[in-house]
Protein backbone atom coordinates (compact mmCIF):
# COMPACT_ATOMS: atom_id res chain seq x y z
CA UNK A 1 -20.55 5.79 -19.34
CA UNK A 2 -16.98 5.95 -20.38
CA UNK A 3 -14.39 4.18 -18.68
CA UNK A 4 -11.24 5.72 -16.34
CA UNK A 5 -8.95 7.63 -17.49
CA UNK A 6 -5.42 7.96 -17.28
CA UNK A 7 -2.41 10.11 -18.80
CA UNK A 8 0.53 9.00 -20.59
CA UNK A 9 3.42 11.55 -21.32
CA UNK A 10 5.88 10.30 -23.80
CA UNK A 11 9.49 11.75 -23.38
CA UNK A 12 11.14 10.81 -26.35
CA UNK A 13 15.02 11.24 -25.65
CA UNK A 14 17.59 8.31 -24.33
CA UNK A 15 21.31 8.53 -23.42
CA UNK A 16 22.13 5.61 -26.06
CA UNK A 17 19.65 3.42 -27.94
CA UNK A 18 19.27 -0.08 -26.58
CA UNK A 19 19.25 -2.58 -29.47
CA UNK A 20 16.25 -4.47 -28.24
CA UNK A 21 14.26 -1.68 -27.60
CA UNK A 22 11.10 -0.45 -30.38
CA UNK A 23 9.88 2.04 -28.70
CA UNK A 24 9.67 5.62 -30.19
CA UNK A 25 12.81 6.87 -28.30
CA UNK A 26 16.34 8.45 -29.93
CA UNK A 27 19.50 9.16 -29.12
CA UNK A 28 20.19 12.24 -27.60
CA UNK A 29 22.69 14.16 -29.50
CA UNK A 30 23.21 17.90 -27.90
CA UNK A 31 21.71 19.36 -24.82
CA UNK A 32 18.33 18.69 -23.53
CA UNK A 33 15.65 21.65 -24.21
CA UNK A 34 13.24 21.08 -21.14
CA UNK A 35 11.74 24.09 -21.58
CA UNK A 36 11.01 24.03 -25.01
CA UNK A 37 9.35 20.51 -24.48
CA UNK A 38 7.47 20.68 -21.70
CA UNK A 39 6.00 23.47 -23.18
CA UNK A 40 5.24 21.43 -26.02
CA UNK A 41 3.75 18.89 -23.66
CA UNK A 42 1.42 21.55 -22.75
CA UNK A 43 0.25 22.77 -25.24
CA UNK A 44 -0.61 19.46 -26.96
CA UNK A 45 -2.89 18.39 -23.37
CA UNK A 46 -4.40 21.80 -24.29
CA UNK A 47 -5.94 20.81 -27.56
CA UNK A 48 -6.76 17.22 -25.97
CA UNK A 49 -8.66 18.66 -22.69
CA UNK A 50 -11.73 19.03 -24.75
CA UNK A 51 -12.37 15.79 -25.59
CA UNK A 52 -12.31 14.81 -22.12
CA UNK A 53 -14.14 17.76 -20.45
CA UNK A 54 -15.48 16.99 -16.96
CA UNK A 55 -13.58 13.66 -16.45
CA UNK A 56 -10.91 13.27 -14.02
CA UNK A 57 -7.82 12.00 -14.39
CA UNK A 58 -7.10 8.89 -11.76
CA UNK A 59 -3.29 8.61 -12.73
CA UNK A 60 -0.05 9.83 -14.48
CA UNK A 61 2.78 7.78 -16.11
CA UNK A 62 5.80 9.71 -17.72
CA UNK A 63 7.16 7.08 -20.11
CA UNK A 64 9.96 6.79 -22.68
CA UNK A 65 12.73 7.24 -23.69
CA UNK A 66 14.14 8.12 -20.70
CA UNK A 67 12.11 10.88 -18.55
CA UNK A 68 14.46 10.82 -16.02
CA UNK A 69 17.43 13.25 -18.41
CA UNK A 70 14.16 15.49 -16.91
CA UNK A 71 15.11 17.38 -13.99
CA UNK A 72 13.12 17.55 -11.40
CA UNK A 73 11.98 21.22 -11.38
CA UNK A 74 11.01 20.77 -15.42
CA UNK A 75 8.79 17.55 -13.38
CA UNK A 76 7.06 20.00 -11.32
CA UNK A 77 6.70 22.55 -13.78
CA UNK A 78 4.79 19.68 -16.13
CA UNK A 79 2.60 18.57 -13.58
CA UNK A 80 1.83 21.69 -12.04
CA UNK A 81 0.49 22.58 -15.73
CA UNK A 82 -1.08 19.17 -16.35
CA UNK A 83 -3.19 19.55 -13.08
CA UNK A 84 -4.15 23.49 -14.02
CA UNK A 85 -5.27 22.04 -17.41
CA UNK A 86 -7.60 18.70 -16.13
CA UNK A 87 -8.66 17.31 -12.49
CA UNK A 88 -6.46 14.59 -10.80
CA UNK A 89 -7.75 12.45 -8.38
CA UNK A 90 -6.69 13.23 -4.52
CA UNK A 91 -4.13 9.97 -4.72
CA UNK A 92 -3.65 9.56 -8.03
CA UNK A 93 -0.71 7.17 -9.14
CA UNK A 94 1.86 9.13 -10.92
CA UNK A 95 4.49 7.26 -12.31
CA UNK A 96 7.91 8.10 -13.17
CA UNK A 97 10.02 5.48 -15.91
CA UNK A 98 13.73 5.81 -14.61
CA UNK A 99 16.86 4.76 -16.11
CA UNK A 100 19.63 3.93 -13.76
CA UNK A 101 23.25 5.75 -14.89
CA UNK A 102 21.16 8.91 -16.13
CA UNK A 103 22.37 10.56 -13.01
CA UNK A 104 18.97 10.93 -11.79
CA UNK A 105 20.11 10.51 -8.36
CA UNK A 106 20.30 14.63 -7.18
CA UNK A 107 16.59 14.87 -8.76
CA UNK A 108 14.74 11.88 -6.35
CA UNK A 109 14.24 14.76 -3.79
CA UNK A 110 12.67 17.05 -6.34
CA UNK A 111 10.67 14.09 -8.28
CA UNK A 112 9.09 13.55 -4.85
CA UNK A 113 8.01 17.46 -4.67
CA UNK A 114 6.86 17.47 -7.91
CA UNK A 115 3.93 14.70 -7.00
CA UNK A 116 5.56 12.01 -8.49
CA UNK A 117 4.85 8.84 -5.83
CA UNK A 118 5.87 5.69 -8.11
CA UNK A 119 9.08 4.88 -9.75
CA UNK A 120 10.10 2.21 -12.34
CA UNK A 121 13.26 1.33 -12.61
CA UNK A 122 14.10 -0.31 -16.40
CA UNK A 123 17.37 -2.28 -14.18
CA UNK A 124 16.72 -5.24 -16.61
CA UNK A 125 19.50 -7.58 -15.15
CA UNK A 126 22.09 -6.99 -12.12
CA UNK A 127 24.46 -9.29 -14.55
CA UNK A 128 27.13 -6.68 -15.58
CA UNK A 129 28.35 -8.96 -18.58
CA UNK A 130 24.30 -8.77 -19.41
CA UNK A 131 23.45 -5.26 -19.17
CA UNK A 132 26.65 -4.71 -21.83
CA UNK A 133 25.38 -7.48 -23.86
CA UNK A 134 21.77 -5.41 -23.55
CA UNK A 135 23.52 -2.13 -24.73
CA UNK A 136 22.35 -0.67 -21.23
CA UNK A 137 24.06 2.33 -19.74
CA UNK A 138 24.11 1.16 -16.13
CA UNK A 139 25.97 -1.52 -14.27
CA UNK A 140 24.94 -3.42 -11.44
CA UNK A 141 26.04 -1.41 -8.53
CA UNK A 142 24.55 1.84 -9.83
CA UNK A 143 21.47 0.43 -10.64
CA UNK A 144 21.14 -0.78 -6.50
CA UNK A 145 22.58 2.51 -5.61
CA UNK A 146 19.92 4.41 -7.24
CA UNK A 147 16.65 2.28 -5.52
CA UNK A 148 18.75 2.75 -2.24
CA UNK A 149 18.34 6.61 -3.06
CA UNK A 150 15.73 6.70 -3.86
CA UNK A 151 14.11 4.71 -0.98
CA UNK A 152 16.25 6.79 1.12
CA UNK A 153 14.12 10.27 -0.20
CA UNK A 154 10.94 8.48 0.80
CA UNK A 155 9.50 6.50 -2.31
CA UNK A 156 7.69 3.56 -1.38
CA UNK A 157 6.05 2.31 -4.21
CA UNK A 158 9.06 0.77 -6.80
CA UNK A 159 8.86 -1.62 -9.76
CA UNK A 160 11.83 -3.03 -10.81
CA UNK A 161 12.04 -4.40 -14.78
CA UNK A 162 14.00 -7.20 -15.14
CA UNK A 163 14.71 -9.81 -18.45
CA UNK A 164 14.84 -13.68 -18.80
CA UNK A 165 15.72 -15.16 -22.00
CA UNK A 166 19.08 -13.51 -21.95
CA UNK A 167 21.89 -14.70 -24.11
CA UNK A 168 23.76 -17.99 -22.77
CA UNK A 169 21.34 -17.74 -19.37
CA UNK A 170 20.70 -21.25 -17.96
CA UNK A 171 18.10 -22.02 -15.27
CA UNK A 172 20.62 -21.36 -12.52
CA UNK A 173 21.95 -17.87 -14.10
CA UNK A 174 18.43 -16.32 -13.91
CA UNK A 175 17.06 -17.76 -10.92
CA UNK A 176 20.35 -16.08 -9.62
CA UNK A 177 19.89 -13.05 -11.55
CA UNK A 178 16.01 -12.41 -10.38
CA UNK A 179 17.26 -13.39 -6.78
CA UNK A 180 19.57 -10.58 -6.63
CA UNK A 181 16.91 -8.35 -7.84
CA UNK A 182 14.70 -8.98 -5.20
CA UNK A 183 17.08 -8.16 -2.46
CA UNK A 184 16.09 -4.51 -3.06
CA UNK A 185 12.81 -5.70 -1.84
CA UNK A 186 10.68 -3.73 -4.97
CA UNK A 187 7.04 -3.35 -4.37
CA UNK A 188 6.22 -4.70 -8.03
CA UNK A 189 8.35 -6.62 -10.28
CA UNK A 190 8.01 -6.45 -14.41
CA UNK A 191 9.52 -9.96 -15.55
CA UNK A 192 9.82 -10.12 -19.21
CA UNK A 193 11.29 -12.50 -22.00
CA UNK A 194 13.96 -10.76 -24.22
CA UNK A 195 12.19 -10.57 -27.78
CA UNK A 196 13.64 -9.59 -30.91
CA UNK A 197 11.25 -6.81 -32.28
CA UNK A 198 11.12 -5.66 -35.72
CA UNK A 199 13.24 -2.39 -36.80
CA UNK A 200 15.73 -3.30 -33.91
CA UNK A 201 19.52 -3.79 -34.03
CA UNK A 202 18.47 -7.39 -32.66
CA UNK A 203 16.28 -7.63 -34.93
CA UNK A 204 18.81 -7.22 -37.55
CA UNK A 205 21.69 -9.09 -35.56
CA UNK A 206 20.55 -11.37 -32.74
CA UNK A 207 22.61 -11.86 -30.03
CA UNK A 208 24.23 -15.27 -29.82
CA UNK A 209 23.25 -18.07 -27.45
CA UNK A 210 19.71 -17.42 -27.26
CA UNK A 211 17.80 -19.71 -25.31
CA UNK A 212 15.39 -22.52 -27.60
CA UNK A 213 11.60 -22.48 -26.79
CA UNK A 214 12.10 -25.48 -23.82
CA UNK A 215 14.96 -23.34 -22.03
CA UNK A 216 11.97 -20.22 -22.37
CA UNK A 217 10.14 -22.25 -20.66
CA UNK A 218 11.57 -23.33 -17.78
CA UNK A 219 12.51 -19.79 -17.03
CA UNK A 220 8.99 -18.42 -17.14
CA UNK A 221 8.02 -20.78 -14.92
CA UNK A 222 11.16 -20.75 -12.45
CA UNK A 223 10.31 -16.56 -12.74
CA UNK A 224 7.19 -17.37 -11.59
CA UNK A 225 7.71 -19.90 -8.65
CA UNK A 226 10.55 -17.65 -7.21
CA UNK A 227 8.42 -14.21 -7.60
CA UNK A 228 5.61 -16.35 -5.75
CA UNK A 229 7.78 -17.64 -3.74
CA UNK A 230 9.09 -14.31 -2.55
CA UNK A 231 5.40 -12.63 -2.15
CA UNK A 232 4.34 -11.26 -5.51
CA UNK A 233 1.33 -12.47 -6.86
CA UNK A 234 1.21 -12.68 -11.12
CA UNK A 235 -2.13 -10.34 -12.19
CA UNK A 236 -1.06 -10.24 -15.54
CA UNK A 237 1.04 -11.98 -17.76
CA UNK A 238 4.81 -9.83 -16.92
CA UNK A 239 3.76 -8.34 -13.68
CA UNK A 240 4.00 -9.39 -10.51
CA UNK A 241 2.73 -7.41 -7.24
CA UNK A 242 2.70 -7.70 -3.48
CA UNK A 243 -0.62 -7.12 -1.65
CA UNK A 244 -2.36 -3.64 -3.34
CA UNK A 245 0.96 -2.81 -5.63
CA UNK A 246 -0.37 -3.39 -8.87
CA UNK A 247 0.45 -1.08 -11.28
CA UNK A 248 -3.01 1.23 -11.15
CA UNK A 249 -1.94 2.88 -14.52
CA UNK A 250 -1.63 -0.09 -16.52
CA UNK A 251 -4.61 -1.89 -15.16
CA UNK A 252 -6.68 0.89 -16.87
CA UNK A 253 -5.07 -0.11 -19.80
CA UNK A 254 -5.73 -3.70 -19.52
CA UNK A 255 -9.06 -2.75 -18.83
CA UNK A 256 -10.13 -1.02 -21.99
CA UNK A 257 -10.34 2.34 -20.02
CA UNK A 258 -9.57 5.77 -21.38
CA UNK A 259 -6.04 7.63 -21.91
CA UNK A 260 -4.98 10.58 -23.02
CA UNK A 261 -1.16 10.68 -24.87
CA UNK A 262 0.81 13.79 -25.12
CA UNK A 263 4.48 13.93 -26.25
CA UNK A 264 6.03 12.65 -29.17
CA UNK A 265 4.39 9.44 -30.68
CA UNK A 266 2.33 8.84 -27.70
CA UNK A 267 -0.80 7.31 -28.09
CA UNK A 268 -4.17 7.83 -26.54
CA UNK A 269 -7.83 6.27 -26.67
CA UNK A 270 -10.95 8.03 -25.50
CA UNK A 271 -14.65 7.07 -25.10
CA UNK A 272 -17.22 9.31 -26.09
CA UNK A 273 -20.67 7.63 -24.66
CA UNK A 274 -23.05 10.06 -26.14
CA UNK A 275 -21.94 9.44 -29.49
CA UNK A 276 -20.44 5.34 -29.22
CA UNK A 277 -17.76 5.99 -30.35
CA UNK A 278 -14.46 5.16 -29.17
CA UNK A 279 -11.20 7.16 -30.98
CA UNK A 280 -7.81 6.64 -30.92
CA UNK A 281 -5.22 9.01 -31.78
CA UNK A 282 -1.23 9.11 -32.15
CA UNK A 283 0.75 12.52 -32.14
CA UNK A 284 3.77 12.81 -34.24
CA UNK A 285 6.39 10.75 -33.92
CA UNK A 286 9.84 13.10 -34.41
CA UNK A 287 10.68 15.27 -31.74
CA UNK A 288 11.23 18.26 -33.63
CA UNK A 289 8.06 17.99 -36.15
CA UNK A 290 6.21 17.23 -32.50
CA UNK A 291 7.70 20.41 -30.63
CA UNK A 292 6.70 22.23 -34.15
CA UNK A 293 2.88 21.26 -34.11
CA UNK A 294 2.16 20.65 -31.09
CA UNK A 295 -0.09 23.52 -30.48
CA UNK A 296 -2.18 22.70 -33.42
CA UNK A 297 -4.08 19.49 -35.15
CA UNK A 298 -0.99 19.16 -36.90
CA UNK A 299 0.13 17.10 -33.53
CA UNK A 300 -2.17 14.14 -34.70
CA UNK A 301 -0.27 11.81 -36.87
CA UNK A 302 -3.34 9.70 -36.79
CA UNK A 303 -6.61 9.47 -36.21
CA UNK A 304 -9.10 6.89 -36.30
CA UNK A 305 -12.25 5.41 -35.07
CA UNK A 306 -12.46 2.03 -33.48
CA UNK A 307 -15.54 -0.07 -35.29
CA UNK A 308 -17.42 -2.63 -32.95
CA UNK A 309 -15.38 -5.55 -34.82
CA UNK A 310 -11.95 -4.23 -33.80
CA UNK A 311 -13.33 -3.40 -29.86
CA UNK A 312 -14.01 -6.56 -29.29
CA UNK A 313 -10.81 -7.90 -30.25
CA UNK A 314 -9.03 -4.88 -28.35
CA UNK A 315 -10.93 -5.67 -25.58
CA UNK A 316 -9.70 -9.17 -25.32
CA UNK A 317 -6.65 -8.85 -26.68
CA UNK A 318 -5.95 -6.43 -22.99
CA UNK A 319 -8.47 -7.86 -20.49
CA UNK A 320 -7.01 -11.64 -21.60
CA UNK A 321 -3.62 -10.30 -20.22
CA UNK A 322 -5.17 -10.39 -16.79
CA UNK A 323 -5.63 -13.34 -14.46
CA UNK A 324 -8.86 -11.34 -12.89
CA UNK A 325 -12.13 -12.26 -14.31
CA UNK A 326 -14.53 -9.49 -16.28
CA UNK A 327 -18.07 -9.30 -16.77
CA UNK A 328 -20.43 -9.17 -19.92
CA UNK A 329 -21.55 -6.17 -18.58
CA UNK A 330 -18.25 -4.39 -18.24
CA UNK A 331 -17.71 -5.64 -21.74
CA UNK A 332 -20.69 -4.05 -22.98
CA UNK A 333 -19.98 -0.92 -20.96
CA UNK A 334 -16.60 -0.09 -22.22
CA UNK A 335 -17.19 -1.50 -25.80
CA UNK A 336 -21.14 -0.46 -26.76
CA UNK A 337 -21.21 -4.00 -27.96
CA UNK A 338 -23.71 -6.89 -27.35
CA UNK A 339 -22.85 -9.22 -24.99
CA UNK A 340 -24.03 -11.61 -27.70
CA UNK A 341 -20.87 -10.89 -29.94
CA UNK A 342 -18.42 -11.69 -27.49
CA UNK A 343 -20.45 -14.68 -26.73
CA UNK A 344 -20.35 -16.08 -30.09
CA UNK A 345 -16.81 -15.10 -30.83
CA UNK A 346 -15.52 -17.08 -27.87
CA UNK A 347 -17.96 -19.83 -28.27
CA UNK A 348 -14.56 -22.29 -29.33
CA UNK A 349 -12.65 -21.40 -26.68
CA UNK A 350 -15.44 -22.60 -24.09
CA UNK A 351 -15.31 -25.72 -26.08
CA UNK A 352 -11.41 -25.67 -25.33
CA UNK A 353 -12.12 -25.28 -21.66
CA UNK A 354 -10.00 -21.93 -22.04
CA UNK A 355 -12.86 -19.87 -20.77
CA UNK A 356 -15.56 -20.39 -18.21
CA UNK A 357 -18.76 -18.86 -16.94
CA UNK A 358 -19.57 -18.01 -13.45
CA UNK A 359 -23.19 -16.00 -13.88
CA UNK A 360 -22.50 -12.69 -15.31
CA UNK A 361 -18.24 -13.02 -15.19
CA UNK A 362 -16.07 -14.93 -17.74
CA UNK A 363 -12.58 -15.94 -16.84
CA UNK A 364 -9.71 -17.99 -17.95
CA UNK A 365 -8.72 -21.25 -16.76
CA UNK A 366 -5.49 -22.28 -16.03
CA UNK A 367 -4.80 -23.78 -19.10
CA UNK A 368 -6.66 -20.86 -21.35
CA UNK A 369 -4.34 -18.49 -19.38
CA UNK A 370 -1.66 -20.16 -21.83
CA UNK A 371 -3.51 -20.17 -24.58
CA UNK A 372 -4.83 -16.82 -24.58
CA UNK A 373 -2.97 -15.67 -27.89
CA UNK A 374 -4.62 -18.50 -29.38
CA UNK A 375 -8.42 -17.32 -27.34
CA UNK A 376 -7.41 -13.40 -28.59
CA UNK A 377 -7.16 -14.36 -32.42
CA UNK A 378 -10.96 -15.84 -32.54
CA UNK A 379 -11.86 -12.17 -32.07
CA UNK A 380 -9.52 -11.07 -35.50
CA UNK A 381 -11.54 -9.09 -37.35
CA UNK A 382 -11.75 -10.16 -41.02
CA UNK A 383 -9.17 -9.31 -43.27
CA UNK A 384 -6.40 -9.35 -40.21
């Protein structure tokens, strides 16, 4: 049986670059083409519905880039046509990424009438000398003015993104930083560690006053004891949730379910249990070679089947991201792989008392919960 499945729409487009970020996103120079692209969007899910005919979709997330330049009627024209092409679950999470200083504000109202019932905020810091540092658009004000709209239109389901491991930021600078954050009173709370990616302006040019490996630290764990402290409980290794607010979408991912991808450079992985096989796929990466094929195979940049070696190490590599435990037969369920393998694979990592077994589940201890990186590389296939 395959696994859920979810929906991930890639807008491609931001207001400015941020110099931290890899993701497939790009300046916007010009005016914005809805139209032209959600019509692209379209016609892309077109060519994917038959690979996932029958199966319904249990949520939505519209990712970038920066979805909200997207107004809110273009919204409800995509999702009207996304739920006339493939059946959505009565419910279904549908996510929308937001950008504070995009002047999304006047489009909350119609975001809400276009099905959209989640809303993540990429805030980052509420440090105004930080967000500049961070290249981001916003200040601090705007970015609190914009979850006070939006609460204000009705959302109640809100994950604010925010950063530690910012340049010069001590102990007392974050803890101040994340305490400020959570006086908009978010429903979920993405913490993450400022890294320098490759093929980033970071990359190329850190920042100065970085924080050393002990100051990294003692922030992740101060993020945690303060987001605990506060209500959220960690599920995964950046997010944080109060009671039934984790983030539905990316559990599937973490999971090993299924997802479809449409837009430009979005990637997707589906399950097909009659044949075992398992494919992944990523559409083309430029927004104007997308828009040109996207009604055709020429959307598919790539292409590729997953072999049993490289699902098991997928598999860990999300599920080990999770504090929950899994079973051997959800691993053999979503993978088509003997129980055996993974048994053997992970076979030093029970030695490291990283990994125990209750029955049927596996699930990391407290200490293999920090060495899961190490836990995920037993499962390398050879040759990476």
């Amino acid at each position: 049986m395959p696994p859920p499945l979810s929906l991930y729409v890639h807008f491609p487009w931001c207001v400015r670059k941020c110099p931290y970020c890899d993701f497939n996103s790009h300046a916007l120079k010009g005016s914005l083409d809805e139209t032209a692209y959600v019509d692209a969007l379209l016609a892309d899910l077109s060519q994917d519905v038959p690979s996932v005919w029958g199966r319904t979709v249990h949520s939505i997330f519209l990712g970038g880039g920066t979805p909200s330049l997207f107004s809110g009627q273009a919204m409800q024209r995509l999702l009207s046509g996304i739920r006339a092409l493939l059946p959505v679950a009565p419910g279904a999470e549908v996510t929308l990424e937001v950008n504070p200083g995009t002047g999304e504000f006047d489009n909350f109202v119609g975001y809400r009438q276009a099905g959209i019932n989640r809303l993540s905020f990429g805030i980052q810091s509420l440090d105004d000398a930080q967000l500049k540092t961070l290249g981001r658009i916003h200040n601090a004000a705007q970015a609190c003015e914009a979850v006070r709209q939006a609460r204000d239109v009705g959302f109640d389901n809100i994950n604010l993104d925010i950063m530690f491991g910012l340049p010069a930021q001590d102990a007392q600078a974050a803890r101040a930083d994340l305490a400020a954050l959570l006086v908009l009173e978010p429903e979920h709370v993405s913490a993450y560690q400022l890294t320098l990616e490759p093929n980033t302006l970071f990359a190329v040019k850190p920042p100065a006053g970085l924080p050393d490996a002990d100051t990294l630290e003692v922030l992740y764990e101060q993020t945690h004891d303060q987001l605990a402290a506060a209500g959220y409980r960690q599920y995964e290794v950046s997010a944080y949730a109060r009671p039934d607010r984790k983030s539905r979408h990316n559990l599937n991912y973490w999971r090993f379910g299924d997802y479809l991808g449409i837009g430009a450079g979005a990637h997707g992985k589906i399950t097909d249990g009659a044949a075992q096989t398992i494919t992944r796929t990523i559409k083309q990466r430029h927004p104007r070679i997308y828009q040109q094929t996207a009604a055709d195979h020429r959307r598919l940049q790539k292409i590729e089947q997953v072999s049993p070696a490289d699902r098991v190490f997928e598999y860990l590599l999300n599920r080990l991201r999770l504090q929950e435990a899994f079973t051997l037969g959800h691993f053999e369920q979503t993978t088509g792989v003997s129980r055996r393998v993974l048994l053997e694979v992970l076979q030093p990592a029970f030695d490291w008392q990283a990994i125990v077994r209750e029955g049927d589940a596996l699930r990391l201890t407290a200490r293999g919960f920090c060495l899961s990186d190490e836990v995920v590389k037993l499962a390398l296939p050879d040759g990476n």
